[in-house]
Protein backbone atom coordinates (compact mmCIF):
# COMPACT_ATOMS: atom_id res chain seq x y z
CA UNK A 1 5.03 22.26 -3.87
CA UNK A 2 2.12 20.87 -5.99
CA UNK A 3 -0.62 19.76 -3.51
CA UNK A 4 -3.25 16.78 -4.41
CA UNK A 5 -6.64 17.76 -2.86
CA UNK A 6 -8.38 14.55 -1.42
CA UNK A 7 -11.76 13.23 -2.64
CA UNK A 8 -13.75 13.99 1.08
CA UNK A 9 -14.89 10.36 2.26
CA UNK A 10 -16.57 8.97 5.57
CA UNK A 11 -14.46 7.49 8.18
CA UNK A 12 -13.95 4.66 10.46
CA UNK A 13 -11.47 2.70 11.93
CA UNK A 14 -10.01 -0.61 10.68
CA UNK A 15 -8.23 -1.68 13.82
CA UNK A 16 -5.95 1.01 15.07
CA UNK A 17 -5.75 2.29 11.32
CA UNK A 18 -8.21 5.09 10.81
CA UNK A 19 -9.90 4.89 7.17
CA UNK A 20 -10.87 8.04 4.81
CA UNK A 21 -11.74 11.00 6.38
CA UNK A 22 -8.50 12.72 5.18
CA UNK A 23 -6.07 10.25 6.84
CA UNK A 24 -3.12 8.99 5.30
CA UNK A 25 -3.78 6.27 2.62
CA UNK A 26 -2.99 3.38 3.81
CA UNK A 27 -1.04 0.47 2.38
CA UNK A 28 -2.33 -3.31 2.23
CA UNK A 29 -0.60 -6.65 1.54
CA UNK A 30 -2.93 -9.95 1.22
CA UNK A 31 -0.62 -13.24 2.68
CA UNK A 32 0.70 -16.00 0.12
CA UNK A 33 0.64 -18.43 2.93
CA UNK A 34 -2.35 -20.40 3.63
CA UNK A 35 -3.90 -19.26 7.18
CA UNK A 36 -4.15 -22.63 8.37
CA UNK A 37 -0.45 -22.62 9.01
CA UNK A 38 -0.56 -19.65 12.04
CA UNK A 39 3.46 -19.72 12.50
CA UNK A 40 3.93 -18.98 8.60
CA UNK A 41 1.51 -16.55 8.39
CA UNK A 42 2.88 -14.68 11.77
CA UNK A 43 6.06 -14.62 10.37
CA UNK A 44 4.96 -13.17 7.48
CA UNK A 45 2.88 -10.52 8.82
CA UNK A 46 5.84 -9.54 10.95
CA UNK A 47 7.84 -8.87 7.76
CA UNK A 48 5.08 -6.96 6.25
CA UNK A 49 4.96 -4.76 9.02
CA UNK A 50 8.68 -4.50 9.22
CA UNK A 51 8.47 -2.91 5.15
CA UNK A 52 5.96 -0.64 5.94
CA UNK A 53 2.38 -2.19 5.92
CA UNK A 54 -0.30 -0.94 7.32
CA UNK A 55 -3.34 -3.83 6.84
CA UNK A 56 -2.65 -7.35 6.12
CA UNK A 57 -5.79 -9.68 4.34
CA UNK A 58 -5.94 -13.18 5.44
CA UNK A 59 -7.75 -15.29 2.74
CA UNK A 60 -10.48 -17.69 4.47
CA UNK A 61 -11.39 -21.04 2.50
CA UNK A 62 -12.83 -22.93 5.62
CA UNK A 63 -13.42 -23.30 8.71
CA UNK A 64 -10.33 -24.25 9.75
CA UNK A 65 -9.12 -21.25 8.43
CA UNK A 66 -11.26 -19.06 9.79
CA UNK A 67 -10.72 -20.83 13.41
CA UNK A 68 -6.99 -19.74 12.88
CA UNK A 69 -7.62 -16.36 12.87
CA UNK A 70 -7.46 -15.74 16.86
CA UNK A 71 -4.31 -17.30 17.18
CA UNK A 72 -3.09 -15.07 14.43
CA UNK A 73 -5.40 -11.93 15.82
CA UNK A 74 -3.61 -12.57 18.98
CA UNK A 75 -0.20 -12.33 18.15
CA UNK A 76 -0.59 -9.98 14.81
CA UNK A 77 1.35 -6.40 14.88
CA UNK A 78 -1.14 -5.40 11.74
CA UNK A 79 -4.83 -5.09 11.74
CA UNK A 80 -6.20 -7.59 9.68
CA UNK A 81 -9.15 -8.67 7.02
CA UNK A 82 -10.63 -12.01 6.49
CA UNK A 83 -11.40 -12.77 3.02
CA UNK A 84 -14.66 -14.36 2.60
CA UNK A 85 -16.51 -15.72 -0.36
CA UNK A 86 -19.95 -17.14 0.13
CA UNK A 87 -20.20 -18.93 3.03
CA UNK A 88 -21.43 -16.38 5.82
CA UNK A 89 -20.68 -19.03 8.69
CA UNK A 90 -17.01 -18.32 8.11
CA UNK A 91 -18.04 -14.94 8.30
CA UNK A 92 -18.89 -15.26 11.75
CA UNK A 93 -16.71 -17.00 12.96
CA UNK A 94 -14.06 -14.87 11.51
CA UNK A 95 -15.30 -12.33 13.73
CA UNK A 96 -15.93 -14.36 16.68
CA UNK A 97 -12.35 -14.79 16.03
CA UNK A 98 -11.23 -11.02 16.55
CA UNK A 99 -10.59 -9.90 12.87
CA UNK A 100 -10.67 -5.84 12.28
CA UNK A 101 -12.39 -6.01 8.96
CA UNK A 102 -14.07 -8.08 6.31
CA UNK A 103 -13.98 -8.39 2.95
CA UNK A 104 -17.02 -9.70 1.01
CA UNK A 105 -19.44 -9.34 -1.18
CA UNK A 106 -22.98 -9.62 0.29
CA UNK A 107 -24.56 -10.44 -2.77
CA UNK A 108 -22.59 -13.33 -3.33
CA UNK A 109 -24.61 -14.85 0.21
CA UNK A 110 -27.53 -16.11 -1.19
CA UNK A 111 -29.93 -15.85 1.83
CA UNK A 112 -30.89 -12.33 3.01
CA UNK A 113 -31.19 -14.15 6.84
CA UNK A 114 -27.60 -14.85 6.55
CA UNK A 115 -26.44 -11.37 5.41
CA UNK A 116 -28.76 -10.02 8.66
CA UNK A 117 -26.61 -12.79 10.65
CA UNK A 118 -23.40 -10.71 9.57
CA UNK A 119 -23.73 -7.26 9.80
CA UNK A 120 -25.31 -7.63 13.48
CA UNK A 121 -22.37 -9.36 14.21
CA UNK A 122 -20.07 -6.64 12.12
CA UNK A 123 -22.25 -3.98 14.18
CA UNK A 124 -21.59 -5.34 17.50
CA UNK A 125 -18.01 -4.87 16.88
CA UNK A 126 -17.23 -1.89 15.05
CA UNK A 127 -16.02 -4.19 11.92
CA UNK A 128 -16.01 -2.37 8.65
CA UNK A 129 -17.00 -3.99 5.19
CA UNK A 130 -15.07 -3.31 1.94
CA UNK A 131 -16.93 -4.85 -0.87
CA UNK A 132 -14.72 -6.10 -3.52
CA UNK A 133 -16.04 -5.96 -7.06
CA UNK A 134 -13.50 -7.49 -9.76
CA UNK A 135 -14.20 -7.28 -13.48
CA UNK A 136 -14.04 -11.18 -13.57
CA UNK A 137 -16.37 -12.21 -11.01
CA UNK A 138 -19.81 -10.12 -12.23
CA UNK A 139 -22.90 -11.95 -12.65
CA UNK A 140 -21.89 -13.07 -16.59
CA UNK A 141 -26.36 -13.47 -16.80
CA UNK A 142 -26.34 -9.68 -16.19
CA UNK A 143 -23.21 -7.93 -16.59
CA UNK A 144 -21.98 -10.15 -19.94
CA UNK A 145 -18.80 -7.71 -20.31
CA UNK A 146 -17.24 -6.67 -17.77
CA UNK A 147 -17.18 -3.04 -18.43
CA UNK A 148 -16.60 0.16 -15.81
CA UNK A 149 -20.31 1.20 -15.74
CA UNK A 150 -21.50 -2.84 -14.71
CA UNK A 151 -18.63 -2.58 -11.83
CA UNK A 152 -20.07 0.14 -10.47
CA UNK A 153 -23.79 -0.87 -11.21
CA UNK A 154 -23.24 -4.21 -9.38
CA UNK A 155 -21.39 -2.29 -6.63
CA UNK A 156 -24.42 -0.29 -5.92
CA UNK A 157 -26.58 -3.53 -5.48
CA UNK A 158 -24.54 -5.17 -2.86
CA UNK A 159 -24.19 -1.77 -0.80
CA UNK A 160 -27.97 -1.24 -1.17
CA UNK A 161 -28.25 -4.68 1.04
CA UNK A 162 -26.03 -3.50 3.80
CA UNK A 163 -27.46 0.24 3.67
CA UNK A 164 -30.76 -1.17 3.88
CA UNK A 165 -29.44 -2.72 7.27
CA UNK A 166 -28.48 0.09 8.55
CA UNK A 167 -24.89 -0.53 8.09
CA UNK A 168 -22.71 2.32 6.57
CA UNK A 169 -18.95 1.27 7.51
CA UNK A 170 -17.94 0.27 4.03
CA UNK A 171 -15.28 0.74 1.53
CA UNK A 172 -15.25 -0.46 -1.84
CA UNK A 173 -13.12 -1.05 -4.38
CA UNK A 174 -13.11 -2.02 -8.59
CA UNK A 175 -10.58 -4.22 -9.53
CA UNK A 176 -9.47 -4.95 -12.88
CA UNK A 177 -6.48 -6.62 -15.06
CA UNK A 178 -7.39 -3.89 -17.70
CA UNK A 179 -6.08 -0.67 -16.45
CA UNK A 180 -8.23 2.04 -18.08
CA UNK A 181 -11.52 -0.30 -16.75
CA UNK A 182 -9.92 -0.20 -13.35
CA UNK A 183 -9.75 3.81 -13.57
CA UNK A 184 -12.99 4.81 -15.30
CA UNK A 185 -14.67 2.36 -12.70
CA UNK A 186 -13.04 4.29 -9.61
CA UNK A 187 -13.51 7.41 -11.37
CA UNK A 188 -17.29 6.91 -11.89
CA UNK A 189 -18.17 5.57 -8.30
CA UNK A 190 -16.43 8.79 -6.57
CA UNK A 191 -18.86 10.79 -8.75
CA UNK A 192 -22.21 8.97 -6.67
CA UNK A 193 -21.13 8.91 -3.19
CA UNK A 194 -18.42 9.33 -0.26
CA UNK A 195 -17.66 5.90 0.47
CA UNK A 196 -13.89 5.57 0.70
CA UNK A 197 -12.32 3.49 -2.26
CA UNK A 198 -9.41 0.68 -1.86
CA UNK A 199 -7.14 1.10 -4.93
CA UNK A 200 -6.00 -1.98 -7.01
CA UNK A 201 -5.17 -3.06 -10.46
CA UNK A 202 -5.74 -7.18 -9.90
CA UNK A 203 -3.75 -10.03 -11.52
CA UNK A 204 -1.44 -7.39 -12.98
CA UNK A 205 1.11 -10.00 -13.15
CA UNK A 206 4.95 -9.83 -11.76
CA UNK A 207 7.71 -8.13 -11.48
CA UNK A 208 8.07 -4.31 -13.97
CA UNK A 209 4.93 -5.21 -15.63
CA UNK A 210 3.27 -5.54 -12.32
CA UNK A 211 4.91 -2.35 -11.06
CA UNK A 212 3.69 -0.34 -14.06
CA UNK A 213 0.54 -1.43 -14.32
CA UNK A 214 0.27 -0.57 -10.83
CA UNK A 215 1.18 2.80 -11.06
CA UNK A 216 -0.39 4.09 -14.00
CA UNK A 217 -3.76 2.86 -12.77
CA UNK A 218 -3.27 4.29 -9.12
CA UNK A 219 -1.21 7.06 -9.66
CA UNK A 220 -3.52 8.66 -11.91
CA UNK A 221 -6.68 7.92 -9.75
CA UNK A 222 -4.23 9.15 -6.61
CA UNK A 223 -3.58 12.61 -8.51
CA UNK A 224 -6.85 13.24 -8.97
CA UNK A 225 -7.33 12.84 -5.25
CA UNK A 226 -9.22 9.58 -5.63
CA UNK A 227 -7.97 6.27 -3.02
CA UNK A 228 -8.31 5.39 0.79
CA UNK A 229 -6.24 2.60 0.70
CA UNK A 230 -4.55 0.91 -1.73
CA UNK A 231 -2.80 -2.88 -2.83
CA UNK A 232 -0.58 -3.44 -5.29
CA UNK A 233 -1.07 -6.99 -6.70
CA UNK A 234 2.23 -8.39 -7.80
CA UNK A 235 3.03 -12.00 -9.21
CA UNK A 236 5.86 -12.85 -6.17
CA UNK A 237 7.01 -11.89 -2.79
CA UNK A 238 4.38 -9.67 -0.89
CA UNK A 239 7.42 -7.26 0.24
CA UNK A 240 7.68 -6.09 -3.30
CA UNK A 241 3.72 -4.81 -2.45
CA UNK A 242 4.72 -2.91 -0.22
CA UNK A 243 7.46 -1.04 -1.46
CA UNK A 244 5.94 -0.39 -4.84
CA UNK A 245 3.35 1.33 -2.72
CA UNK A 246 5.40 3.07 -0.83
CA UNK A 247 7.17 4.51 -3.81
CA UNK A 248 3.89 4.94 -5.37
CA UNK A 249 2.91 7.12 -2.70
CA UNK A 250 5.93 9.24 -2.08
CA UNK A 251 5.79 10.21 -5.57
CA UNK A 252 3.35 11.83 -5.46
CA UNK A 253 4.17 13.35 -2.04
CA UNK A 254 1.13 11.74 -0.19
CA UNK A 255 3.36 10.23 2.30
CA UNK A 256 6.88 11.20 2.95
CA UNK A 257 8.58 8.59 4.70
CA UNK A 258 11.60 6.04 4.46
CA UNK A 259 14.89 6.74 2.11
CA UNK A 260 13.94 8.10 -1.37
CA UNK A 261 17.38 7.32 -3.72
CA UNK A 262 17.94 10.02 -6.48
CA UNK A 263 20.78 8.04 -8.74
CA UNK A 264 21.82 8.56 -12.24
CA UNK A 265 21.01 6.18 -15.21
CA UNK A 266 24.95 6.12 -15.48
CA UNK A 267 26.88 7.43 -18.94
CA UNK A 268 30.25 7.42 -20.27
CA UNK A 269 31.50 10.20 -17.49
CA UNK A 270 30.40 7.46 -14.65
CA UNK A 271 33.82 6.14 -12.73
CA UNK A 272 32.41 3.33 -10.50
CA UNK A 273 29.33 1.16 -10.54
CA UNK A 274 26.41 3.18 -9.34
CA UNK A 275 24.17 0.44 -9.58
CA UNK A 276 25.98 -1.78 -6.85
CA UNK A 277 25.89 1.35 -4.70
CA UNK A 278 22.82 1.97 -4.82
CA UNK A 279 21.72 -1.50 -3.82
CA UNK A 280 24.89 -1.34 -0.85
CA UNK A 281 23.10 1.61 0.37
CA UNK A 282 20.09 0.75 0.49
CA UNK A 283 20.31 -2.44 2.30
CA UNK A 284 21.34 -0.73 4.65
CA UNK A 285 19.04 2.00 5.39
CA UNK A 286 15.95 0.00 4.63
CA UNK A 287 14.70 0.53 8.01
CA UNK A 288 14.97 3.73 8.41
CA UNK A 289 11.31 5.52 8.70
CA UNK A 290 12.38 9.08 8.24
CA UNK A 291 11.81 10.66 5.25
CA UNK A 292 14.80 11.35 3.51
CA UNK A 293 16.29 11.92 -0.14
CA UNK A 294 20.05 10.64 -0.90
CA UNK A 295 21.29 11.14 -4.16
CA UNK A 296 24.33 8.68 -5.34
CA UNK A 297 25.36 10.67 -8.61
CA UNK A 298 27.92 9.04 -11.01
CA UNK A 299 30.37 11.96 -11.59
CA UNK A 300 31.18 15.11 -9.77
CA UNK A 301 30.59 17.48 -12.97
CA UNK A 302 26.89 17.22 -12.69
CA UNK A 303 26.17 15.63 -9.32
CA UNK A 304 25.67 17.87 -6.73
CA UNK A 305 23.77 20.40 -9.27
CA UNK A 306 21.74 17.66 -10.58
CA UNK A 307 20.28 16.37 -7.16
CA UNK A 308 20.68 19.62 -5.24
CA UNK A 309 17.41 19.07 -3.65
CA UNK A 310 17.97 16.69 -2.03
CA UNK A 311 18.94 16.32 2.13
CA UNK A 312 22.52 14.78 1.65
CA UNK A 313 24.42 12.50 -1.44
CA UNK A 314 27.36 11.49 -3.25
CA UNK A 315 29.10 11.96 -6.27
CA UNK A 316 32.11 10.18 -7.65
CA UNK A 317 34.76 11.20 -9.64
CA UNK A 318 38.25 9.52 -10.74
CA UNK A 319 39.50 8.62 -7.74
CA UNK A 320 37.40 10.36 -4.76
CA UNK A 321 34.15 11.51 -4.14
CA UNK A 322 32.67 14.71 -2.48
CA UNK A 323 29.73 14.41 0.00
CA UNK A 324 26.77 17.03 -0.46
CA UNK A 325 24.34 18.52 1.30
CA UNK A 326 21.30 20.37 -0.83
CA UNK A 327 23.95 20.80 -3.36
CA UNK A 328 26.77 22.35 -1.23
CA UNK A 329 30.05 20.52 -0.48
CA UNK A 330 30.11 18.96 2.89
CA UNK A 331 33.44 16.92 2.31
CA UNK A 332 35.78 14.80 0.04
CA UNK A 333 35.86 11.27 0.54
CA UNK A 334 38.35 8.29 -1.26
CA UNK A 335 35.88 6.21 -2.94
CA UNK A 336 36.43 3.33 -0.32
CA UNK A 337 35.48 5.72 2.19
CA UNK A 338 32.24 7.32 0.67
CA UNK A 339 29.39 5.02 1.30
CA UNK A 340 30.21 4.70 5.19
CA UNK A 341 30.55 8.78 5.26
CA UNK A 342 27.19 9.01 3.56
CA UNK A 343 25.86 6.43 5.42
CA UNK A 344 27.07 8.29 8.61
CA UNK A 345 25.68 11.91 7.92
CA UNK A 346 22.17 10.14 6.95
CA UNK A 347 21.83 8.41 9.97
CA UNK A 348 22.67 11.51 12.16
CA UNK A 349 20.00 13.02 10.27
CA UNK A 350 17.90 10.05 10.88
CA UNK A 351 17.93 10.82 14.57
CA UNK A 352 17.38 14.75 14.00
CA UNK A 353 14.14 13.90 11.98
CA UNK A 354 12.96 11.51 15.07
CA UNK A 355 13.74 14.17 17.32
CA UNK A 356 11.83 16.47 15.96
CA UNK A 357 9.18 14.28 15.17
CA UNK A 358 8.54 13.33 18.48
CA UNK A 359 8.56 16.85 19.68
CA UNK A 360 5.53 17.64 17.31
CA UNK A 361 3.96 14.86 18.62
């Protein structure tokens, strides 16, 4: 198997989530709801864990906002980040309010005092910093286009203030609606220095265009062993965030986990409807956390040879279907019957995986 070697960053921990150093890149969703309402934005977090997310950002327009936070800390099964934007009282009483991480730009807090204010409050609690540069939001005095080499210029500036402070816990990441900007920035930062970098392609729309956009820019930053942590901005239900990166990452084999489908793009020779099986299936297997590759092949000629890597699948023919496992025959099913026999052998292998999991462990 093709292994990606990491970029070697610092490390410290973002709640119970341990950041760079090697450990698994971690997957981030910001909430559409606003963090006033605490029950809306539990409930949300709750499904965002339940996908697979790891960190959850909490924007923070006021105070009343950031006085929400410990009700939500309290209660939250993700670590999460306040999102702050000038105002460096919310700041502190973000993390008055319990909050595992920030997310601001120091520059963008006009009064060095205030700054000072933050990162001994930051210190006193182990809080990291990730500094957020987006192509839209340099100084347009300065930086009049927003291209890779200002990003990374005017990253440099704001980490000088907290360095300067002794403060080192900070991640940063270049965001851009342009792909290729959003790459060349990432690509020139991790040539300066070991700070770990959050991955994101911003305002990249919604829906395939979001998804594509998403992956080009990340997956070629995440071959090239760039990425701590990563978001992918979609136009739409944060879910769809998380399972883009997800898939995003299990491509490229940086973190097996969860039911990876292997289905045909259907032909002439296909019998039934592969699409509506696939979607059966997956609904429900979506919780399962074990890694695990099912193939649902339209027709039995080229089925099991096709997908006969991976752990178990199906393929159909006139009026049955046979049930594989890495390519050999397991059984013959009517086609009534196959989903629920498929279903059945990957759940026993479901609780194999666990098993053996937890005897690593």
């Amino acid at each position: 198997m093709i292994k990606i070697y990491r970029r070697k960053t610092r490390e410290f921990s973002l709640g119970n989530i341990k950041i760079g150093g090697g450990n698994p890149i971690s997957i981030q969703s910001m909430l559409s709801v606003p963090t006033v309402n605490i029950e809306a934005s539990l409930e949300q977090l709750f499904r965002l864990s339940s996908a697979g997310c790891d960190i959850a950002r909490l924007g923070v327009p006021d105070e009343a906002s950031a006085r929400a936070l410990k009700a939500i800390k309290a209660k939250s099964p993700l670590p999460i980040i306040a999102d702050i934007h000038f105002d460096y009282k919310l700041a502190l009483i973000a993390i008055e309010s319990g909050v595992d991480g920030l997310r601001l730009n120091p520059g963008n807090i006009s009064n060095l005092d205030h700054v000072k204010d933050v990162i001994k409050a930051t210190k006193e609690r182990n809080i990291p910093i990730r500094i957020g540069v987006n192509a839209g939001s340099l100084n347009p005095s300065k930086y009049p286009h927003p291209t890779a080499e200002a990003m990374v210029e005017s990253s440099f500036e704001h980490i000088k203030l907290l360095e300067d402070l002794d403060f080192q816990d900070i991640k940063v990441s270049f965001k851009s609606s342009n792909v290729l900007t959003m790459i060349e920035a990432n690509r020139l930062f991790a040539d300066k220095c070991d700070y770990p970098l959050h991955l994101g392609v911003t305002e990249a729309g919604d829906g395939m265009q979001a998804v594509v956009k998403n992956a080009i820019g990340m997956g070629t930053l995440l071959q090239e062993g760039i990425g701590d942590t990563l978001r992918v901005s979609i136009t739409g239900d944060v879910l769809e965030e998380v399972e883009a990166g997800r898939f995003i990452l299990r491509s490229l084999g940086l973190r097996q986990e969860g039911i990876e489908i292997i289905s045909c793009p259907t032909c002439a020779r296909v019998e039934y409807d592969v699409l509506e099986a696939v979607h059966a299936f997956k609904e429900k297997t979506s919780q399962i956390k074990s890694y695990i590759r099912v193939a649902i092949m339209g027709c039995v000629v080229n089925g099991p040879g096709e997908a006969k890597e991976a752990d178990l699948g199906i393929a159909v023919g006139k009026t049955s279907a046979v049930l594989f496992r890495k390519g050999e025959i397991i059984g013959k099913y009517p086609k009534e019957e196959m989903l629920e026999a498929l279903l059945e052998e990957t759940l026993a292998l479901d609780k194999i995986k666990q098993a053996d999991e937890k005897e690593k462990n």
